[in-house]
Protein backbone atom coordinates (compact mmCIF):
# COMPACT_ATOMS: atom_id res chain seq x y z
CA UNK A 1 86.82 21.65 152.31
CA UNK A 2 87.01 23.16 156.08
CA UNK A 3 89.25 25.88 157.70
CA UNK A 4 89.29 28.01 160.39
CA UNK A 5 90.15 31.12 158.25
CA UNK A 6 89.40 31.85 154.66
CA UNK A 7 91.72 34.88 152.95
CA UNK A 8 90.25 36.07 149.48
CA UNK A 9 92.78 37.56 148.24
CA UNK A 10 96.61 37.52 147.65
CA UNK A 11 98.64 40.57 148.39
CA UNK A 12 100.06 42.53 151.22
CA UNK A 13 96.77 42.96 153.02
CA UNK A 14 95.44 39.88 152.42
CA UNK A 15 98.68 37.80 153.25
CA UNK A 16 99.15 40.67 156.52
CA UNK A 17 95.53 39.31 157.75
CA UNK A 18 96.46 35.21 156.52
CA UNK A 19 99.72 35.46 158.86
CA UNK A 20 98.47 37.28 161.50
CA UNK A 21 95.44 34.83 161.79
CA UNK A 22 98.10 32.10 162.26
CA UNK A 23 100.12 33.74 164.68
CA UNK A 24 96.77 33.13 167.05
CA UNK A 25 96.88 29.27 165.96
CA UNK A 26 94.39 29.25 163.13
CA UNK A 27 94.05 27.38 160.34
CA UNK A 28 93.82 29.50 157.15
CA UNK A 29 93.29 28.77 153.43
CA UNK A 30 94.66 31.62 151.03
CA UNK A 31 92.55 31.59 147.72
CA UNK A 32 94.21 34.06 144.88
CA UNK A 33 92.68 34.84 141.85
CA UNK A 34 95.82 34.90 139.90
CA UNK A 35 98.37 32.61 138.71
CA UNK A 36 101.10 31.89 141.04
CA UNK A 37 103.65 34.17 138.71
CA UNK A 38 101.16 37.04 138.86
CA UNK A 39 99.95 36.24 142.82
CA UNK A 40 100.43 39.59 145.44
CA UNK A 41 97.82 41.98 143.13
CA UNK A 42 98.80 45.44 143.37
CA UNK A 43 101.44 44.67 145.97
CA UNK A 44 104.02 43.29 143.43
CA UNK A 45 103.89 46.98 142.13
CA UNK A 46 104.77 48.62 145.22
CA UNK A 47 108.32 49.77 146.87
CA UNK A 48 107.21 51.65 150.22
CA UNK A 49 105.08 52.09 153.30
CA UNK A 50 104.19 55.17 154.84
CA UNK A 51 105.35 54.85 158.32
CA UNK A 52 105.06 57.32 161.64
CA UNK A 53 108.12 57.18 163.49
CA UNK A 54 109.52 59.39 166.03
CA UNK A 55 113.36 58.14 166.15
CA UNK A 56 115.74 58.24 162.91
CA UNK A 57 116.57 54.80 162.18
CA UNK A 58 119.00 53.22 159.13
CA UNK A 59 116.13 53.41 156.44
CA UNK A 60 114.36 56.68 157.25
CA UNK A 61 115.86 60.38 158.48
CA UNK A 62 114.65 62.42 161.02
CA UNK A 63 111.01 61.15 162.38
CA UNK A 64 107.75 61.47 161.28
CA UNK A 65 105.18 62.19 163.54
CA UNK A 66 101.10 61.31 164.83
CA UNK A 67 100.28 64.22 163.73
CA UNK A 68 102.10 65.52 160.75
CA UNK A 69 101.10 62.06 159.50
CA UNK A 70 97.11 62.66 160.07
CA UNK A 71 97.69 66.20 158.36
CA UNK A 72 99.20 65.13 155.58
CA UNK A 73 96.01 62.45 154.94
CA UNK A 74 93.20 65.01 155.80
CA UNK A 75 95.23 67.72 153.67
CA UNK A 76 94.88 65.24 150.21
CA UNK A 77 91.32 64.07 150.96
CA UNK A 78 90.33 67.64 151.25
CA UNK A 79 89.23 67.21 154.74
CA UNK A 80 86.49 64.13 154.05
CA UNK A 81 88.52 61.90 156.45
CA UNK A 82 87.45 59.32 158.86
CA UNK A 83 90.09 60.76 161.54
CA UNK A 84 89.50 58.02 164.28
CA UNK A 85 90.11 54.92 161.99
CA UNK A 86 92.97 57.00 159.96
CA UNK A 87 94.18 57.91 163.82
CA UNK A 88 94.41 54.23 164.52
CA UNK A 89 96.15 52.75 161.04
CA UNK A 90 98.85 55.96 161.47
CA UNK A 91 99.99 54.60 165.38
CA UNK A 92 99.67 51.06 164.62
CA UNK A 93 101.86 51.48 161.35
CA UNK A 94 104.89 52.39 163.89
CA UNK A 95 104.86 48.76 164.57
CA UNK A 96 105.02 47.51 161.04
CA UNK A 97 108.57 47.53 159.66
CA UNK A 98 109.52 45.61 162.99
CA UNK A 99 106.56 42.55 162.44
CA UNK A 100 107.22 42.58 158.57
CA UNK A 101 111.04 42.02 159.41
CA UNK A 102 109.95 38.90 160.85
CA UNK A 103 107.90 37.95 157.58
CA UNK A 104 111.33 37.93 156.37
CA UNK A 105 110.40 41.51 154.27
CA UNK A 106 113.92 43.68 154.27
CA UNK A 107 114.97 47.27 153.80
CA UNK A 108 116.74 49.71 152.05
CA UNK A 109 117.14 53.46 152.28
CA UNK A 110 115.18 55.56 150.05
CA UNK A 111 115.65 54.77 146.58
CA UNK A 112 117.50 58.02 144.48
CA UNK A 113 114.88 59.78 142.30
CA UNK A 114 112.72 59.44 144.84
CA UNK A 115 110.88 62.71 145.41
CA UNK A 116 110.35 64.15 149.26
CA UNK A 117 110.10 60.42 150.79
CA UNK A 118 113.21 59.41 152.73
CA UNK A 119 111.77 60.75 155.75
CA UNK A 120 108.43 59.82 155.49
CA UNK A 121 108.14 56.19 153.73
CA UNK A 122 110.33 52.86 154.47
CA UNK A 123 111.57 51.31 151.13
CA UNK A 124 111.39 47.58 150.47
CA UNK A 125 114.85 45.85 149.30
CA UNK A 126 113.68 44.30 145.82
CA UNK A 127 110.38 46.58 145.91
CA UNK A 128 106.84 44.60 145.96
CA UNK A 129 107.40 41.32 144.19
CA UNK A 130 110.45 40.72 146.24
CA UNK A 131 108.00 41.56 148.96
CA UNK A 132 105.26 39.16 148.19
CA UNK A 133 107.85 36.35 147.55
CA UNK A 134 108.86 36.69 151.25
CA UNK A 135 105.35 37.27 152.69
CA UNK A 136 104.31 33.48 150.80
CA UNK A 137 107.85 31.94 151.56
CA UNK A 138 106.32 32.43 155.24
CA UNK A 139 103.19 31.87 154.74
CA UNK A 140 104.43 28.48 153.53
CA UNK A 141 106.87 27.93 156.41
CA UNK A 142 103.82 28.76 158.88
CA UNK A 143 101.47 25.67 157.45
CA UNK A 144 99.12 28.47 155.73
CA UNK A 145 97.84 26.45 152.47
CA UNK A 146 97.30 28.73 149.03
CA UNK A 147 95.33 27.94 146.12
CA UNK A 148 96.41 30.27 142.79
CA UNK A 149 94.18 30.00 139.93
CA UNK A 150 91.15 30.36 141.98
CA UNK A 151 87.84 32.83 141.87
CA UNK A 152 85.54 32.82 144.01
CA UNK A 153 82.14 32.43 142.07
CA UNK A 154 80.04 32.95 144.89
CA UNK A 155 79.16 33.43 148.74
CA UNK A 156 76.95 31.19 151.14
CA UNK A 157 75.60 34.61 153.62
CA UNK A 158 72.66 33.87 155.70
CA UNK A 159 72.28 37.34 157.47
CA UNK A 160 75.30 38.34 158.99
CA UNK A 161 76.76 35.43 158.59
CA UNK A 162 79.08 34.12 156.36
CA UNK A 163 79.13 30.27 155.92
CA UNK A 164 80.54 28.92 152.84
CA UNK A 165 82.34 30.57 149.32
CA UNK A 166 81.68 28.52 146.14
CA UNK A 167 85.63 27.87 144.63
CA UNK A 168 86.51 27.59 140.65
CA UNK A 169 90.06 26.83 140.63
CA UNK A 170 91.29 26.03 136.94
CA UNK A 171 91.81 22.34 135.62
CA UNK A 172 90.12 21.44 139.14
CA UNK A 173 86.59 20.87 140.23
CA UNK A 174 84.73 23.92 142.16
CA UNK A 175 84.95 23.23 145.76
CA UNK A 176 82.51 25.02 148.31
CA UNK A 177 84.77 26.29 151.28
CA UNK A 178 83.86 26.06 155.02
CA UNK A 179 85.22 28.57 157.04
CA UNK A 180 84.57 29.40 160.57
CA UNK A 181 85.30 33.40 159.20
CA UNK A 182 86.45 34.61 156.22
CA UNK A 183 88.38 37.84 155.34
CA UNK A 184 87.94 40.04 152.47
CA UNK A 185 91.40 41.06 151.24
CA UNK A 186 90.22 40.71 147.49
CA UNK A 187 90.77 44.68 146.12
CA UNK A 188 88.53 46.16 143.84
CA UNK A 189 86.72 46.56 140.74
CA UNK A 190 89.52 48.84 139.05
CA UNK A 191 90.42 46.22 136.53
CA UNK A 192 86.75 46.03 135.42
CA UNK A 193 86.35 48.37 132.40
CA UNK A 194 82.87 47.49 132.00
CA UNK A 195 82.27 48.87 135.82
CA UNK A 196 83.88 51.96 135.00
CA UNK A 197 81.76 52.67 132.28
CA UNK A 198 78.56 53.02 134.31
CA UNK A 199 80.13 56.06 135.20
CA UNK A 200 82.56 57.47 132.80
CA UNK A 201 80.94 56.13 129.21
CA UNK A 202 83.06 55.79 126.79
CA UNK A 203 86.43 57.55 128.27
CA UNK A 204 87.10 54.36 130.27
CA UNK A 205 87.78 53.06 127.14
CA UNK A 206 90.86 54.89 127.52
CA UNK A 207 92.12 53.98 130.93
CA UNK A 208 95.08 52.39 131.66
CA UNK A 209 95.00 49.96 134.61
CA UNK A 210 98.39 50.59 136.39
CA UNK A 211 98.27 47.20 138.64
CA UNK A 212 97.17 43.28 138.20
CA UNK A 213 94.24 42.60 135.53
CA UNK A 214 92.29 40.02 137.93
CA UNK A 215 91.13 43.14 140.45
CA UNK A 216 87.22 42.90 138.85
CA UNK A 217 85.34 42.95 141.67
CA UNK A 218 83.21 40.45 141.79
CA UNK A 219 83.51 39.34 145.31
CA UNK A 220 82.61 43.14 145.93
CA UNK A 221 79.40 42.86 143.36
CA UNK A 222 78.64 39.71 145.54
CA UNK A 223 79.40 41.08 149.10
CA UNK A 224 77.27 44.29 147.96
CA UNK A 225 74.21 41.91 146.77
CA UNK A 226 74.55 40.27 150.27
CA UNK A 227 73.31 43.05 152.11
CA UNK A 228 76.88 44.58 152.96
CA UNK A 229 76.82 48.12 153.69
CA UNK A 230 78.82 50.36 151.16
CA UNK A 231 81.15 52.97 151.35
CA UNK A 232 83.04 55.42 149.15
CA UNK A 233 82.22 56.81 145.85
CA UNK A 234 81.31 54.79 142.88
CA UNK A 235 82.88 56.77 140.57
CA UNK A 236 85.90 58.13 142.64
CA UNK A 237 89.29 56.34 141.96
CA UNK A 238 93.08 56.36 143.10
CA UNK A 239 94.34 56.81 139.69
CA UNK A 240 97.78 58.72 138.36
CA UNK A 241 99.28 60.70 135.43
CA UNK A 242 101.53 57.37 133.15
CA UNK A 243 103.45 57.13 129.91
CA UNK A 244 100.89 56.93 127.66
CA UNK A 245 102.09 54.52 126.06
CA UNK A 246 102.36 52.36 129.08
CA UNK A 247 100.33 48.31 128.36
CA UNK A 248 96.41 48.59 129.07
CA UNK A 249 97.46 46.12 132.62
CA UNK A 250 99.91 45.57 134.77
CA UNK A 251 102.58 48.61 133.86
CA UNK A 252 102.88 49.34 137.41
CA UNK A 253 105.39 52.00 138.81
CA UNK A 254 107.60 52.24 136.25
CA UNK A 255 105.32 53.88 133.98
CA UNK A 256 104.36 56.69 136.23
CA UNK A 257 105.40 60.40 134.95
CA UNK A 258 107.01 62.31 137.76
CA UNK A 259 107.81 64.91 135.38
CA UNK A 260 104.89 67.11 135.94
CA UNK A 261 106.53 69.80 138.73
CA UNK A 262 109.17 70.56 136.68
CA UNK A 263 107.26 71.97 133.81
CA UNK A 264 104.26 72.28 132.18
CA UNK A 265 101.27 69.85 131.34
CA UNK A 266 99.07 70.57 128.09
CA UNK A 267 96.28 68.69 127.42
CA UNK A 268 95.22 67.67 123.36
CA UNK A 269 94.55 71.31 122.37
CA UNK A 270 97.53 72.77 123.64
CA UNK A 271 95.80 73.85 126.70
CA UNK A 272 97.41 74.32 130.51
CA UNK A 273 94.83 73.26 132.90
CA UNK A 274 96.00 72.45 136.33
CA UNK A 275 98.78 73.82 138.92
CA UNK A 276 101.32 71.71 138.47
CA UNK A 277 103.01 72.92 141.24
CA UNK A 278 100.77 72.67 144.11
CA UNK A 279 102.35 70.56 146.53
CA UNK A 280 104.65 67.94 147.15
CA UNK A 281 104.55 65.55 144.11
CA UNK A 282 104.03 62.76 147.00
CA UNK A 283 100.95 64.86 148.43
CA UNK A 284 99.63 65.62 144.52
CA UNK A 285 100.38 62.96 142.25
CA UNK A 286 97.32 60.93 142.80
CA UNK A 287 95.08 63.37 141.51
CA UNK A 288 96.67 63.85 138.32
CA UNK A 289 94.40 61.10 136.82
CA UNK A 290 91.40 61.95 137.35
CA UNK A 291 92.36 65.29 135.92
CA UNK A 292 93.42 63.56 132.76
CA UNK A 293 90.32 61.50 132.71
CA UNK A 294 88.38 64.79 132.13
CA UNK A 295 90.38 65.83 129.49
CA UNK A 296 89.56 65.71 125.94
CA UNK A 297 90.37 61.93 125.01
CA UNK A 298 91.65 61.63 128.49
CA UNK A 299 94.92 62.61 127.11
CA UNK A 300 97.90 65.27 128.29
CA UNK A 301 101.05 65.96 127.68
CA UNK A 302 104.33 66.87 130.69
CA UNK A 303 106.43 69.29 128.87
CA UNK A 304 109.36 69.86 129.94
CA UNK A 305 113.24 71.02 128.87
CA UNK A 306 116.62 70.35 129.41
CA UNK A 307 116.89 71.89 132.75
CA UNK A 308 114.29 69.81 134.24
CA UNK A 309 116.09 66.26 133.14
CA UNK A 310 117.53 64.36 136.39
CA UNK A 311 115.13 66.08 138.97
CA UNK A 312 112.81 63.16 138.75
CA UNK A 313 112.51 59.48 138.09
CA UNK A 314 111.99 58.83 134.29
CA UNK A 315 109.07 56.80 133.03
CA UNK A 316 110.68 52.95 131.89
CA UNK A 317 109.90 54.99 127.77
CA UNK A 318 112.16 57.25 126.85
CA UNK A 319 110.66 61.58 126.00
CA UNK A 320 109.53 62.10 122.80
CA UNK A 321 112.14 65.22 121.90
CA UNK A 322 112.76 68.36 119.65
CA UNK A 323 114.96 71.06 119.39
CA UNK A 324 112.45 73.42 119.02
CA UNK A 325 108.69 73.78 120.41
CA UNK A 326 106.96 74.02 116.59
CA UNK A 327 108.72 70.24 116.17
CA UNK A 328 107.82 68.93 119.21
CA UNK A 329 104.23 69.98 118.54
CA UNK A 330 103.93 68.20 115.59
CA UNK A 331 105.55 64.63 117.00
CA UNK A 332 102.71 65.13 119.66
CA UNK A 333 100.15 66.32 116.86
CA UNK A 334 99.18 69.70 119.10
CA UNK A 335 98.64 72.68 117.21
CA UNK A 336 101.89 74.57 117.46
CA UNK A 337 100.80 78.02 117.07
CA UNK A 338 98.67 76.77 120.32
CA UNK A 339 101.84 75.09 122.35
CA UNK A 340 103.67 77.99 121.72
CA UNK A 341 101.20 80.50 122.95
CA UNK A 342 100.97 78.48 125.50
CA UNK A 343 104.73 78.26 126.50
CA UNK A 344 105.16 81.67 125.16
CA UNK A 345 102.44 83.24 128.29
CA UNK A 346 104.02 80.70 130.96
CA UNK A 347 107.58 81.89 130.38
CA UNK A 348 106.48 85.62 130.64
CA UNK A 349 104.71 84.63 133.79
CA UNK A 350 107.95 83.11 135.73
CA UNK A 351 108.79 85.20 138.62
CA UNK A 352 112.68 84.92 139.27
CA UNK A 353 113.15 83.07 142.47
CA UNK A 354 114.93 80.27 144.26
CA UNK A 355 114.58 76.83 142.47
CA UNK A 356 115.03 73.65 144.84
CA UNK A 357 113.37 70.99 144.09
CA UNK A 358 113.39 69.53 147.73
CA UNK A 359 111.11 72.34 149.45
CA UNK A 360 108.39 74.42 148.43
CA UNK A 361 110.15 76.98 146.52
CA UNK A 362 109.50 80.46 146.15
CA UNK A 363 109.61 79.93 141.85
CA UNK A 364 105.79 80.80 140.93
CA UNK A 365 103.63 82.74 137.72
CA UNK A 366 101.87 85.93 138.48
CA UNK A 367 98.84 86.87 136.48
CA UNK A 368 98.73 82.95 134.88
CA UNK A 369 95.49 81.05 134.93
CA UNK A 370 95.98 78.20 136.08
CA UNK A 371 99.07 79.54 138.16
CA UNK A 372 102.06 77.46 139.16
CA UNK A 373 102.59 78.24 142.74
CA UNK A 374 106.26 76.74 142.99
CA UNK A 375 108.99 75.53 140.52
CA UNK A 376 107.79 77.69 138.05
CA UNK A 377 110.82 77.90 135.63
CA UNK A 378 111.02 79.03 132.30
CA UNK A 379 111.03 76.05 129.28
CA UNK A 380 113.53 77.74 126.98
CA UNK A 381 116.45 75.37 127.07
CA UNK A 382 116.46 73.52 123.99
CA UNK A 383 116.46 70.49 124.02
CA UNK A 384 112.74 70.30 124.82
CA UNK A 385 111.21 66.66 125.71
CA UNK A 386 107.20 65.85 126.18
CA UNK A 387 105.97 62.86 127.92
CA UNK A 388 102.18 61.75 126.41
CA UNK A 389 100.15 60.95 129.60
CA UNK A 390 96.80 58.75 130.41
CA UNK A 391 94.55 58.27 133.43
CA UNK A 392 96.85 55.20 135.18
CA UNK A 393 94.18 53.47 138.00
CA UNK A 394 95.47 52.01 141.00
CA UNK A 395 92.71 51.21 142.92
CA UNK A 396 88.91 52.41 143.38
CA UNK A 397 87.27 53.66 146.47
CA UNK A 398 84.05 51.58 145.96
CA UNK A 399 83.92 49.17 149.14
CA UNK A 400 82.34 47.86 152.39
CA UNK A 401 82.29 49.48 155.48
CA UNK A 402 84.33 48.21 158.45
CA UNK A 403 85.09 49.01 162.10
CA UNK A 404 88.04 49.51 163.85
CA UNK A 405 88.72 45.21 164.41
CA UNK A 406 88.06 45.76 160.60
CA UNK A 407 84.83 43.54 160.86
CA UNK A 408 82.05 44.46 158.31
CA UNK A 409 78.66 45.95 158.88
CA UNK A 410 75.39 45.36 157.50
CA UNK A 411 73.18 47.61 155.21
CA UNK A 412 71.25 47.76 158.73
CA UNK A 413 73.79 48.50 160.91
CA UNK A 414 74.36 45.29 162.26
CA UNK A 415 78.07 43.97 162.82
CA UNK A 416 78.84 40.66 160.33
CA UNK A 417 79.29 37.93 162.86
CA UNK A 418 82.45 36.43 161.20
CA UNK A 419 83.41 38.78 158.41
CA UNK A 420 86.50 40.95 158.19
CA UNK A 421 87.71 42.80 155.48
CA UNK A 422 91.00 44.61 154.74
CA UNK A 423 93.33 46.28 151.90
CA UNK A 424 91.95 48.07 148.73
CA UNK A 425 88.45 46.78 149.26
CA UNK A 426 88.14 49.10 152.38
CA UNK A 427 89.89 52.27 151.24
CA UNK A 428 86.49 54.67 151.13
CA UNK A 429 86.80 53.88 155.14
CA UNK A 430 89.27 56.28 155.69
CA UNK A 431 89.77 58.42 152.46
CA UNK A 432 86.90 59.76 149.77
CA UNK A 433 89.31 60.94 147.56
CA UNK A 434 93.14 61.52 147.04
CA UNK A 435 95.77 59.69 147.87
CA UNK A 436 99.29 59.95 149.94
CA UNK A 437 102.58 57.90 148.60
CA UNK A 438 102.78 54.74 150.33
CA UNK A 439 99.31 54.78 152.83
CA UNK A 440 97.98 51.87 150.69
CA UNK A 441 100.15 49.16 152.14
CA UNK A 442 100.67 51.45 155.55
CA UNK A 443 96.50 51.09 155.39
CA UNK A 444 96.25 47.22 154.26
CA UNK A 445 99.11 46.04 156.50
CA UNK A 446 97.80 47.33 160.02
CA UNK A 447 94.12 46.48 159.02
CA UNK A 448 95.32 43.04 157.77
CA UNK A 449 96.81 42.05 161.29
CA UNK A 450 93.69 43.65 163.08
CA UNK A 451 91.43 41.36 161.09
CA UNK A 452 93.49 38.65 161.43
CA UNK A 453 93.81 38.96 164.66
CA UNK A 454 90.63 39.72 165.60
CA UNK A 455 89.39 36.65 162.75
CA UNK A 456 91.15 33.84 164.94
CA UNK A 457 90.06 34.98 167.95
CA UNK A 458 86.47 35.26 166.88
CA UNK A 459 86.75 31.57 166.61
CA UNK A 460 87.87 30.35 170.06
C-alpha cells in the first residue's frame, strides 16, 4: 500500500491535518486505532474550542483578545510556556470556526451550566461525536480513505526519515504502508495504566481514564525508540476532579464534578487541602486531579449544600445526600467528628461578602489553612449533598518535539525530513503543566492544518 499522506490517528487533530493535506491535492490514508463506533479519540468527548476573537458574533459575546488569550495560558502553566508557538496556535485559532464550518462542523451558543465560557470558547451543536461524524462525513466526500480497527505495530525510520509503518488491522492481513510523509495525530499514553505506574506505583491503579481506552502510546514508545526528541514531563498529566464512580474508560464530560467552587472538598480523612476557590473553575479545574492523585487512595470528596445546587453542571450520578453532616459522613465512611470539625472551622472562617458566581467575588475565609479566596459560603443549609471524586485523565504531556510547521525534530537537533505531528501527542510543546477549557482542540486544530499543510507540500 502507497499514499502521499499517512494520518495515525483519528480525532480532531488528526482528521484537521488528513483534510487539510487534501485541500493541497494529496492523497491521504487515515489509520484509527479504534472501531468505527468508538473512532474521533478524545474528540468525541469534547463540546468547545477556545477561540481569540475580537468582534461579538452569534455564538460568543463580547471578544476575546491576543493577549488576554496568551495570559490566561501562561497564568495556568505557571509561567513554563513556550510563548512563540502558544503566540502562533492563539492567532491562527481566529480562523478556525470559519474553516471547520466548511467541514460541515456547526454551532451553538454556550451551553447553560456552563461556567465563565460564553465569551471565551465556541460550542459545537451535538458536542464532539456530532463533531467527528461531520469531520469523517467530509473526509469521505473529499476521497480521504480510513481504515478503523487498525494499530500501527511498528515504524520503518532510517534517520530522519520516515519510510514505511507496519499495519495490523483486525480480521485482515498486516499491510506495511508507503507514505511519502506521515503525521502523528495518534494522542498519548494516558490510557496505558501500566505507563503510569513507572511513575505513580500503585495509585494508578486508581485512575480513571476520562476519554477513549485505545490512547496507549505505542506509536509514542516507537517514535521515542526512533531517535525522536522528547518533550514534556513523564509523569505530568491533564487530568480532572470526576464522579467517582464514573467507568474506569471512556466516561468523558459528563462525569466531571464542577461542584468544587461552591463548597468544600475533603479528602478520605476528613481533611480540606486545597483552595477551592482560586480562580475561574475554567482556569483551575485541570489541576484538581493531580491533587486527588496525591491524596490518600487518590480519593476526595466536593461537599456541598443546598444553596450551592443549580450553580453548576451536575455530574451524569446523582449526590450522595443527608440531612445532617454526622449522616452524610457515614454514607461517605469519613470520620464525622472529623467532617464536622472540618465544616465546623470553615463556616467560622466565612467572611460576609457578595456571592456571584460569575466574577471573582469578594466571599473568602480569614485565618483558614488552606483559605478559600472567593465563594466562600457557609455549608449550613440542610440538605447537605457530597460528590466522591477520583483523578479523571484526559491526556498526558509526554510527547515529541515539533516546530512551528509542526514538523518533528531529532534527539540531535535535526528536523525529520517528512514527519509532522499534531494534537495530544505534542501538548508538552506549548504547556508543562495545567490546562485551560477548550485549548486542546483550539491547540490540535490549528497544528493539524499547519502539518497538513505543510505535509502535502513537502511532497511536491
Amino acid at each position: 500500500m502507497e499514499t502521499d499522506v499517512l494520518v495515525i490517528g483519528g480525532g480532531n487533530a488528526a482528521l484537521s491535518a488528513a483534510l487539510s493535506a487534501r485541500e493541497q491535492g494529496a492523497e491521504v490514508l487515515i489509520v484509527e486505532r479504534a472501531p468505527k463506533f468508538y473512532r474521533g479519540g478524545n474528540s468525541r468527548h469534547t463540546r468547545d474550542f477556545r477561540i481569540m476573537h475580537t468582534h461579538e458574533n452569534e455564538y460568543m459575546i463580547d471578544t476575546y483578545p491576543e493577549e488576554e488569550f496568551l495570559e490566561d495560558l501562561t497564568r495556568v502553566a505557571g509561567g513554563e510556556i513556550n510563548q512563540h508557538l502558544a503566540r502562533l496556535i492563539v492567532r491562527q485559532s481566529e480562523q478556525l470556526p470559519e474553516w471547520l464550518s466548511r467541514q460541515g462542523i456547526r454551532w451553538q451558543p454556550a451551553l447553560s451550566g456552563t461556567l465563565h465560557l460564553a465569551r471565551t470558547n465556541i460550542f459545537q451543536l451535538g458536542g464532539g461525536k456530532a463533531m467527528m461524524n461531520s469531520y469523517y462525513q467530509s473526509a469521505r466526500e473529499k476521497g480521504i480513505e480510513v481504515w478503523y480497527d487498525s494499530m500501527v505495530e511498528d515504524l520503518t525510520i532510517d534517520g530522519a526519515v520516515f519510510q514505511a509503518a507496519k499495519v495490523r488491522t483486525k480480521n485482515a492481513p498486516t499491510t506495511m504502508v508507503k507514505a511519502k510523509t506521515v503525521i502523528i495525530a495518534s494522542g498519548g499514553f494516558e490510557a496505558n495504566i501500566e505507563w503510569h505506574r513507572r511513575y505513580w506505583g500503585a495509585a494508578a491503579d486508581n485512575f480513571v481514564i476520562r476519554g477513549t481506552p485505545y490512547n496507549q502510546g505505542n506509536v509514542l514508545e516507537i517514535l521515542l525508540r526512533n531517535g525522536v526528541s522528547q518533550v514534556g514531563e513523564p509523569n505530568s498529566f491533564h487530568a480532572v476532579a470526576v464522579d467517582g464512580r464514573a467507568p474506569t474508560f471512556d466516561g468523558g464530560i459528563v462525569t466531571r464534578l464542577d461542584s468544587v467552587p461552591f463548597g468544600i472538598v475533603v479528602n478520605k480523612d476528613g481533611r480540606r487541602f486545597y483552595d477551592e476557590g482560586g480562580d475561574f473553575w475554567p482556569k483551575r479545574y485541570a489541576i484538581w486531579g493531580g491533587l486527588i492523585a496525591r491524596q490518600p487512595e487518590q480519593v476526595a470528596y466536593s461537599i456541598i449544600d443546598r444553596k450551592a445546587l443549580g450553580n453548576f453542571m451536575p455530574s451524569v450520578f446523582e449526590p450522595i445526600s443527608a440531612n445532617t453532616i454526622p449522616e452524610l459522613a457515614e454514607k461517605i465512611g469519613i470520620d464525622g467528628n472529623i467532617l464536622g470539625e472540618t465544616i465546623e472551622s470553615f463556616n467560622k472562617a466565612v467572611r460576609p461578602g457578595n456571592f456571584n458566581p460569575s466574577e471573582l467575588d469578594n466571599c473568602r475565609t480569614e485565618g483558614l489553612t488552606p483559605q478559600k479566596s472567593h465563594w466562600a459560603v457557609q455549608i449550613d443549609d440542610a440538605p447537605f449533598y457530597a460528590y466522591p471524586l477520583k483523578t479523571g485523565i484526559t491526556f498526558t504531556y509526554l510527547g515529541v518535539e515539533v516546530n512551528e510547521q509542526a514538523r518533528i525534530k531529532m534527539e540531535n537537533g535535526q528536523l525529520a525530513d517528512n514527519m509532522f505531528a499534531t494534537g495530544e501527542i505534542v501538548a508538552g510543546n506549548v504547556l508543562r503543566r495545567g490546562y485551560l477549557a477548550g485549548f486542546g482542540l483550539t491547540m490540535g486544530a490549528v497544528l493539524g492544518r499547519i502539518a497538513g499543510r505543510e505535509a502535502a507540500n513537502a511532497i511536491k
